[in-house]
Protein backbone atom coordinates (compact mmCIF):
# COMPACT_ATOMS: atom_id res chain seq x y z
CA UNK A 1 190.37 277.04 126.60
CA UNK A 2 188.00 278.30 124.10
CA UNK A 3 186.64 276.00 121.05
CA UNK A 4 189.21 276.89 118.75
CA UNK A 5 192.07 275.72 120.62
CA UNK A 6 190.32 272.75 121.64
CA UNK A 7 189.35 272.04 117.36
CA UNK A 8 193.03 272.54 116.87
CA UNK A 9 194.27 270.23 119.68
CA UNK A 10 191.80 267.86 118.33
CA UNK A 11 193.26 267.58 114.74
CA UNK A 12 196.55 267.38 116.64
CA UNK A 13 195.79 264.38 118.30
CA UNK A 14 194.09 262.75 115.34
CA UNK A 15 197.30 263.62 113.35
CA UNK A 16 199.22 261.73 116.15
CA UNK A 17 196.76 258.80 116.69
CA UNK A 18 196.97 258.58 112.59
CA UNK A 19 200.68 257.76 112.59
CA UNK A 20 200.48 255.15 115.31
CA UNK A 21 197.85 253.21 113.41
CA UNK A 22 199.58 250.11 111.04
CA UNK A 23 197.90 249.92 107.71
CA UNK A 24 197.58 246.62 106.10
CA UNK A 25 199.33 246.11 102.97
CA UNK A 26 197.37 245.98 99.49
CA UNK A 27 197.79 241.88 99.31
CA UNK A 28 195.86 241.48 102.39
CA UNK A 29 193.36 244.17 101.24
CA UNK A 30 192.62 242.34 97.99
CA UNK A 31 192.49 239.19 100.05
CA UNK A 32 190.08 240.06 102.72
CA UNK A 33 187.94 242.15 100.08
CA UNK A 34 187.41 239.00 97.66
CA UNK A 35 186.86 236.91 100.53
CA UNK A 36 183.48 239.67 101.79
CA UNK A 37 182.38 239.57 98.39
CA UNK A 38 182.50 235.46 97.72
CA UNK A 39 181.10 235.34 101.48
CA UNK A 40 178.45 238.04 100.17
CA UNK A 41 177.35 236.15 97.07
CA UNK A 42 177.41 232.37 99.08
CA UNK A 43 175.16 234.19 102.01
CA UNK A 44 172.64 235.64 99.10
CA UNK A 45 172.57 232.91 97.25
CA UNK A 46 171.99 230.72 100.28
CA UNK A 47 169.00 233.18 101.26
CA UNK A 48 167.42 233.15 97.78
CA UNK A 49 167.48 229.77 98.07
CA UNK A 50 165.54 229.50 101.50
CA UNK A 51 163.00 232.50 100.39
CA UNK A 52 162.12 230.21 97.49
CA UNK A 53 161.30 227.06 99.91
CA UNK A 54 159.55 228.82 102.10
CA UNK A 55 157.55 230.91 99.39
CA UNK A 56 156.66 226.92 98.12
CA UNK A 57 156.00 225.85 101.41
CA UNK A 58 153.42 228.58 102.07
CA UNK A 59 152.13 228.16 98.74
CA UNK A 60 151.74 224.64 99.29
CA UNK A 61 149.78 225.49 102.44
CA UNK A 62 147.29 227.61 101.74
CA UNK A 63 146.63 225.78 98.43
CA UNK A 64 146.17 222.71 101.00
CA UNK A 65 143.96 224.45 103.25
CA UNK A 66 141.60 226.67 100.70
């Protein structure tokens, strides 16, 4: 079988494997995607918040031991 036949029987499959695949409606698309972005701003927020004690801590350190 050359490559062209095998590129062709390759899209053919995909085409195939495409129809099987159940696609989630747009409610639960808008759900999930607010929920990455809430959990995205709680997680940054969270590590801004532990970069700024730890930048103190250090701080505190090196002001303690110069």
């Amino acid at each position: 079988m050359n490559w062209w036949q095998r590129l062709k029987t390759f899209f053919r499959e995909v085409v195939v494997e495409t129809k099987k695949v159940t696609w989630p409606a747009r409610d639960e698309v808008v759900a999930t995607t607010v929920v990455v972005i809430a959990a995205s701003f709680i997680f940054g927020i969270f590590l801004y918040v532990c970069d700024l004690a730890f930048f103190r801590l250090v701080d505190w350190v090196i002001r303690l031991l110069s």
